[in-house]
N, C-alpha and C. Protein backbone atom coordinates (compact mmCIF):
# COMPACT_ATOMS: atom_id res chain seq x y z
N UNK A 1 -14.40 1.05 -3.45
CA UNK A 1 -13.14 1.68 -3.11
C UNK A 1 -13.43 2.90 -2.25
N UNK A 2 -12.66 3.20 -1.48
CA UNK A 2 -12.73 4.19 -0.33
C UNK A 2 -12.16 5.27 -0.74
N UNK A 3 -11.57 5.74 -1.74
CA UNK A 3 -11.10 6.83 -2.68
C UNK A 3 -10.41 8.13 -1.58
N UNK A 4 -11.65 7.97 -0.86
CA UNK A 4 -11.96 9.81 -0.12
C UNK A 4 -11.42 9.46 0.94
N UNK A 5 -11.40 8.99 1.98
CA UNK A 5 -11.39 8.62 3.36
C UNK A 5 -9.72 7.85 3.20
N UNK A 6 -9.26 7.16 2.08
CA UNK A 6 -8.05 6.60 1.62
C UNK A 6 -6.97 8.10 1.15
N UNK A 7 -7.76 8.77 0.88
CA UNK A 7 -6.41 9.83 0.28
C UNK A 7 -6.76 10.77 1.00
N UNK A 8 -7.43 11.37 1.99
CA UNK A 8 -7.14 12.26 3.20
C UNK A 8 -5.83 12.70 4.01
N UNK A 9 -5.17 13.29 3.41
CA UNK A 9 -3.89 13.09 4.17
C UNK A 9 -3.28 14.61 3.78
N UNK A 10 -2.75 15.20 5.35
CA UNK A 10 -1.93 16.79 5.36
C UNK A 10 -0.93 16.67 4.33
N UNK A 11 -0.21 15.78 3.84
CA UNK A 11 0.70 15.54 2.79
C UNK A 11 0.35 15.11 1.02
N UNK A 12 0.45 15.37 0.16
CA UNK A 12 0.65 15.04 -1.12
C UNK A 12 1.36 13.99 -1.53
N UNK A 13 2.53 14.00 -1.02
CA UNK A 13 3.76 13.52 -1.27
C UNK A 13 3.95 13.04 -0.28
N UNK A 14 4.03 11.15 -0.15
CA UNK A 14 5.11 10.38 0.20
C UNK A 14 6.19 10.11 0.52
N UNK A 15 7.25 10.20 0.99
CA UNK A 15 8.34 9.25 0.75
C UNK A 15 8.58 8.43 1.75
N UNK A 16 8.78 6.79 1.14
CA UNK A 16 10.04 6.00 2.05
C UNK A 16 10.91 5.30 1.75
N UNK A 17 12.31 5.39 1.86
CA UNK A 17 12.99 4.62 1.38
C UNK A 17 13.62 5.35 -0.21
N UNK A 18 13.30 4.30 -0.93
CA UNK A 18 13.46 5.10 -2.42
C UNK A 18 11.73 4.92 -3.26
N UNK A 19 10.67 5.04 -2.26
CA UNK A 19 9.11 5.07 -2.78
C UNK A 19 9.51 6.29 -2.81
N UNK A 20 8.48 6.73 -3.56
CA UNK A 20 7.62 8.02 -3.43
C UNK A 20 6.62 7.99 -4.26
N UNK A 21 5.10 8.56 -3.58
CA UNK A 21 4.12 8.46 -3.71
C UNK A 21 3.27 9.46 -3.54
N UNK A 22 2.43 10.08 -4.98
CA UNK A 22 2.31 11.49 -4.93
C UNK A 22 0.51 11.05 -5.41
N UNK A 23 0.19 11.43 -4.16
CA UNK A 23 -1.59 11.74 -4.05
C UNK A 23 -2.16 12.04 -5.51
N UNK A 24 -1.82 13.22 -5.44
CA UNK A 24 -2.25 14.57 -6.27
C UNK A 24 -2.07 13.57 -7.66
N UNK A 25 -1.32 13.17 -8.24
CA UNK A 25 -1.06 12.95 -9.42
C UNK A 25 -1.04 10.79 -9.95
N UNK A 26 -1.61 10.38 -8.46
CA UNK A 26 -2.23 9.51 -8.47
C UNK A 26 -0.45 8.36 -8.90
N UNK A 27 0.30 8.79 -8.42
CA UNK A 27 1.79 8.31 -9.40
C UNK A 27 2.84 7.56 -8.52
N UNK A 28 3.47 6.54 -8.35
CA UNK A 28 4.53 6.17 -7.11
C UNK A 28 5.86 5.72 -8.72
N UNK A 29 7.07 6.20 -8.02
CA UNK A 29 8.10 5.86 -8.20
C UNK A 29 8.74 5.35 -7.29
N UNK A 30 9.55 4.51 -7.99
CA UNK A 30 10.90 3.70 -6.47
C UNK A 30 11.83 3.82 -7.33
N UNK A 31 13.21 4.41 -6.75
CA UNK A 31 14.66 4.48 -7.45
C UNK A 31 14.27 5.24 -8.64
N UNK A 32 13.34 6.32 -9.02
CA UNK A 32 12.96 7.00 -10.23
C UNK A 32 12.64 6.36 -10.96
N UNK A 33 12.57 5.22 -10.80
CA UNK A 33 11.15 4.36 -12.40
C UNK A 33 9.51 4.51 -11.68
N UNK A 34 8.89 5.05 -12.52
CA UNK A 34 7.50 4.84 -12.61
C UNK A 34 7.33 3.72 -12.25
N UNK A 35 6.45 3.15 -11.00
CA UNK A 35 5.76 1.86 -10.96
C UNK A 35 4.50 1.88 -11.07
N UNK A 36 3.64 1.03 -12.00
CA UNK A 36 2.44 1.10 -12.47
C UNK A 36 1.60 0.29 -11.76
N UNK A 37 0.84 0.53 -11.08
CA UNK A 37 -0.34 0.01 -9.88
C UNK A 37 -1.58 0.05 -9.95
N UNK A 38 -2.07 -0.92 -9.76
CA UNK A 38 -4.18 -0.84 -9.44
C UNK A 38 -4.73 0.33 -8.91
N UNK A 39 -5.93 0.28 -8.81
CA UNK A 39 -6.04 0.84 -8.04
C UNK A 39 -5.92 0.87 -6.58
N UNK A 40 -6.68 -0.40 -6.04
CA UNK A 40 -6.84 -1.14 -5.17
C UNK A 40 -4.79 -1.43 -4.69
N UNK A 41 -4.07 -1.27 -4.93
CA UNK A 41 -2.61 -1.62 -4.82
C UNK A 41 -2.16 -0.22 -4.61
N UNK A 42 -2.62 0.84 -5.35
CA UNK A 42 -2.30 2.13 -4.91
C UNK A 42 -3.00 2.42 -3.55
N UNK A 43 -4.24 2.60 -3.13
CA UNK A 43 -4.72 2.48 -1.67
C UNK A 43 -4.26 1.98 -0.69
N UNK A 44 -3.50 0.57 -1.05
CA UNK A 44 -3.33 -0.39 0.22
C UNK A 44 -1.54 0.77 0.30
N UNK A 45 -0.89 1.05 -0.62
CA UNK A 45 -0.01 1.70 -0.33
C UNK A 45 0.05 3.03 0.42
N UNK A 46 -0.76 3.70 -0.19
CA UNK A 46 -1.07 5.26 0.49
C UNK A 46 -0.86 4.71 2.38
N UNK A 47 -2.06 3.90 2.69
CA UNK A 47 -2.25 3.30 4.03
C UNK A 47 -0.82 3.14 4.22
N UNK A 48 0.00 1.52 3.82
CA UNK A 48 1.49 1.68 4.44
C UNK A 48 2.45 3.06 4.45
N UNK A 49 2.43 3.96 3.50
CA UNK A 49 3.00 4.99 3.63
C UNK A 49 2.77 6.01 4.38
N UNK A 50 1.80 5.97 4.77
CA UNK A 50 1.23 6.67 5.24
C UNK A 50 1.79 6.75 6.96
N UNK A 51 2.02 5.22 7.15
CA UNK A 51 1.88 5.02 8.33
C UNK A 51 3.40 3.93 8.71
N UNK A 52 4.92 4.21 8.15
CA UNK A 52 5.25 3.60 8.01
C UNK A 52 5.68 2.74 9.39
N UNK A 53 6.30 1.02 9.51
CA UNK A 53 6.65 0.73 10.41
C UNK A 53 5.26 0.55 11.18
N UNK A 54 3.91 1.08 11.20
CA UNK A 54 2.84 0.24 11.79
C UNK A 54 2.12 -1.02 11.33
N UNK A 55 1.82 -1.71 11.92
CA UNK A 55 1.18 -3.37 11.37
C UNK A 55 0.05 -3.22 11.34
N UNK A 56 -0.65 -3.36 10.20
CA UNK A 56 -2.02 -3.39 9.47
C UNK A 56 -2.16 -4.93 9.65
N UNK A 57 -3.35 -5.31 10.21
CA UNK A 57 -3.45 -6.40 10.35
C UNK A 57 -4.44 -6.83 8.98
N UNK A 58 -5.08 -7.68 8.55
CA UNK A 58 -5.75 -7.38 6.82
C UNK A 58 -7.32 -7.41 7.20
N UNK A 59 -7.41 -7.31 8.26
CA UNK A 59 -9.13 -6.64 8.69
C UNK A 59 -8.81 -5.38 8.73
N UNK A 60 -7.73 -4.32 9.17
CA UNK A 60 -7.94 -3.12 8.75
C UNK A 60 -7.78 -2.74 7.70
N UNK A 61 -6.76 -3.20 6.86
CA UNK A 61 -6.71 -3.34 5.93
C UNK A 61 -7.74 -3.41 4.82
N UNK A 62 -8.40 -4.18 4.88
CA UNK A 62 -10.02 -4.52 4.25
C UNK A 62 -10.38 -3.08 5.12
N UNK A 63 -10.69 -2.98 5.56
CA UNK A 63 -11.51 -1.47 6.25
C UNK A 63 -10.67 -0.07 5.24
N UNK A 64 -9.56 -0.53 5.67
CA UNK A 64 -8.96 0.70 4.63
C UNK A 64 -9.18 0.94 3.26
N UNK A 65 -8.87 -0.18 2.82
CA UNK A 65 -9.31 -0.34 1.17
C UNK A 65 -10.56 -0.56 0.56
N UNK A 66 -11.21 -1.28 0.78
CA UNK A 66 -12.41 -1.70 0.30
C UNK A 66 -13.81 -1.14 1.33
N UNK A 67 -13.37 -0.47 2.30
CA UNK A 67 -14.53 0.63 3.53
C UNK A 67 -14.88 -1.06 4.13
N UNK A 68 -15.72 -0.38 5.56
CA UNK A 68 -15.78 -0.99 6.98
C UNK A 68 -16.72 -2.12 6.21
N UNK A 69 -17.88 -1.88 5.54
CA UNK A 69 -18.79 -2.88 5.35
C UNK A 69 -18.62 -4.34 4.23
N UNK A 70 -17.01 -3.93 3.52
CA UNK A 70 -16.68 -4.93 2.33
C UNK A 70 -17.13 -6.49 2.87
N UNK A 71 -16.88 -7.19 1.80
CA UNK A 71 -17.11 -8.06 2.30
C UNK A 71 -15.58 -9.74 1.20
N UNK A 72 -14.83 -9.13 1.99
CA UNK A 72 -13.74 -8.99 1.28
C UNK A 72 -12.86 -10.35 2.22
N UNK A 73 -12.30 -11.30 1.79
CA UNK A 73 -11.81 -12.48 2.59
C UNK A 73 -9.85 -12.23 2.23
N UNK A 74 -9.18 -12.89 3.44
CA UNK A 74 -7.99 -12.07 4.04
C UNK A 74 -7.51 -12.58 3.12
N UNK A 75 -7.28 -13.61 2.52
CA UNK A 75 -6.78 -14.16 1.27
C UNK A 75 -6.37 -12.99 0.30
N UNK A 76 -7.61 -12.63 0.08
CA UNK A 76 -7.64 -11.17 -0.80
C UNK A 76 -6.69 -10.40 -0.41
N UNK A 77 -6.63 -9.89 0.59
CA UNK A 77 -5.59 -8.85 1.10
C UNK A 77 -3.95 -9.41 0.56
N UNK A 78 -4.21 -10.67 1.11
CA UNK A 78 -2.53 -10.87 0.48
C UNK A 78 -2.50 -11.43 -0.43
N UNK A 79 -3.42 -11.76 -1.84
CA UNK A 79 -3.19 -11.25 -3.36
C UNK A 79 -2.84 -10.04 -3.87
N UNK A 80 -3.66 -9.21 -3.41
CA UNK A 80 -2.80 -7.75 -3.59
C UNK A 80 -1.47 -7.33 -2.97
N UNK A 81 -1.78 -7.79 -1.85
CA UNK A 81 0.23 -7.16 -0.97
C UNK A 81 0.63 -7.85 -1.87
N UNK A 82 0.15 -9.18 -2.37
CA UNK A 82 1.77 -9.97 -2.89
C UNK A 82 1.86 -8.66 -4.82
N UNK A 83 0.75 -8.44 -5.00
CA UNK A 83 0.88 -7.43 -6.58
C UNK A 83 1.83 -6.72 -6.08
N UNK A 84 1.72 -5.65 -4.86
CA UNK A 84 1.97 -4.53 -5.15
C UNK A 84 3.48 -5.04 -4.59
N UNK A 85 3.69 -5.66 -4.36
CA UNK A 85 5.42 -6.01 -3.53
C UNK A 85 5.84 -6.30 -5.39
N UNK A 86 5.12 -7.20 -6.00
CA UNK A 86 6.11 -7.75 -7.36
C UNK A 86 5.92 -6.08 -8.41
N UNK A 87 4.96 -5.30 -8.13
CA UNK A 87 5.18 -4.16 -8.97
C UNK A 87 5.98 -3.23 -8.23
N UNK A 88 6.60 -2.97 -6.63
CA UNK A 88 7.76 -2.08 -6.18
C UNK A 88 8.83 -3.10 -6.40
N UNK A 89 8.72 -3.98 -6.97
CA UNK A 89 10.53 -5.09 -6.70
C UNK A 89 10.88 -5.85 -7.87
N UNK A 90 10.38 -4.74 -9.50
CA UNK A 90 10.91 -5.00 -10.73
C UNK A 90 12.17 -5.00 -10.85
N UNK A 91 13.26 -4.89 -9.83
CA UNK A 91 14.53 -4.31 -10.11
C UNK A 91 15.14 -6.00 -8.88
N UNK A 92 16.21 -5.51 -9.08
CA UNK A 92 16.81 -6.51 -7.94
C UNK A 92 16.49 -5.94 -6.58
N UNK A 93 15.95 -4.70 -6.25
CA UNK A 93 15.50 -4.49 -4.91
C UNK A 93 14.76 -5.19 -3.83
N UNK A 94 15.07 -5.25 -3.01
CA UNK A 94 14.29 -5.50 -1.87
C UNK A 94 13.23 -5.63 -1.64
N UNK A 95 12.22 -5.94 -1.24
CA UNK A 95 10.58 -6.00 -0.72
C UNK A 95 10.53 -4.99 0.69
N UNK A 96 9.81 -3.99 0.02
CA UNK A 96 9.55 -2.83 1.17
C UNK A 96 8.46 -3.51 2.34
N UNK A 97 7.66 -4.30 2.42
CA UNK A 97 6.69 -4.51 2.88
C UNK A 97 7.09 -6.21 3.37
N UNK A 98 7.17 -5.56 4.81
CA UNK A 98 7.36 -7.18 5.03
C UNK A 98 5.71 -7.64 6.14
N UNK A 99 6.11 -9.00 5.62
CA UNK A 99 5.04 -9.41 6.89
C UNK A 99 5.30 -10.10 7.71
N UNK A 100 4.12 -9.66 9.13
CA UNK A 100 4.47 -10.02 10.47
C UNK A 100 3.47 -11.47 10.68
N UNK A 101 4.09 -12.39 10.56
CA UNK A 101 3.32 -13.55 10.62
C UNK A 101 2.21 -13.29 11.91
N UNK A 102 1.44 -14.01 11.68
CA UNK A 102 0.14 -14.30 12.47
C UNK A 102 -0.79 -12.91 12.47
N UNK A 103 -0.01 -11.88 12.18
CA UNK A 103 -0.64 -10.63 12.13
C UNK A 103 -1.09 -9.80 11.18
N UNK A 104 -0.21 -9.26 10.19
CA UNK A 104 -0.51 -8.93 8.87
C UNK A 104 0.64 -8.15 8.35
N UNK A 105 0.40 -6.87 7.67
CA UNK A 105 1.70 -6.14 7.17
C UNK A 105 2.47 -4.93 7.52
N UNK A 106 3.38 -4.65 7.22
CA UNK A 106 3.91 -3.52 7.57
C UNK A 106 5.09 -2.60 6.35
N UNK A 107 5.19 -1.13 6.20
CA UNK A 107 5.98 -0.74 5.33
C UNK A 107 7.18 -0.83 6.29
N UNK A 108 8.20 -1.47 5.90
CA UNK A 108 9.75 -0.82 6.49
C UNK A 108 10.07 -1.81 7.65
């Protein structure tokens, strides 16, 4: 896990939408419920939040999460997007994270 180089960021605090996602305290809520996340599902988020509306294709992705040298197959990447979409969309809400076929993902 890329821990250091993953949570680098001028901000603490998140928000998009009804996320919010707080570095410091390692914690994301949507609509004020606690959503409970991996680790590996908290990282790949920091990245979309971070950067919302840009397309992570799941080789950066893998670079983001797991560092440049993983050895990590794209499959993988979207076992986790698909976790962390069913742990932000316990409610009748929406799926924050859509994907761009042939390419990979995006927040928003």
């Amino acid at each position: 896990m890329t821990w250091g180089r993953a949570l680098i960021a001028d901000e603490l605090v998140f928000e998009f939408d009804d996320i919010v996602l707080d570095i410091e305290c390692l914690r994301v809520r949507r609509a004020g419920r606690l959503v409970h996340l991996g680790s590996t599902e908290f990282v790949m988020l920091v990245a979309l939040i971070e950067t919302p509306g840009k397309v992570w294709t799941r080789a950066a992705l893998v670079d983001r999460v797991w560092g440049w040298d993983a050895r990590v197959e794209a499959r993988t990447v979207d076992v986790h997007v698909a976790r962390l979409r069913k742990a932000l969309c316990q409610t009748d809400r929406s799926y924050p994270i859509r994907t761009v076929h042939g390419v990979g993902y995006a927040l928003g």
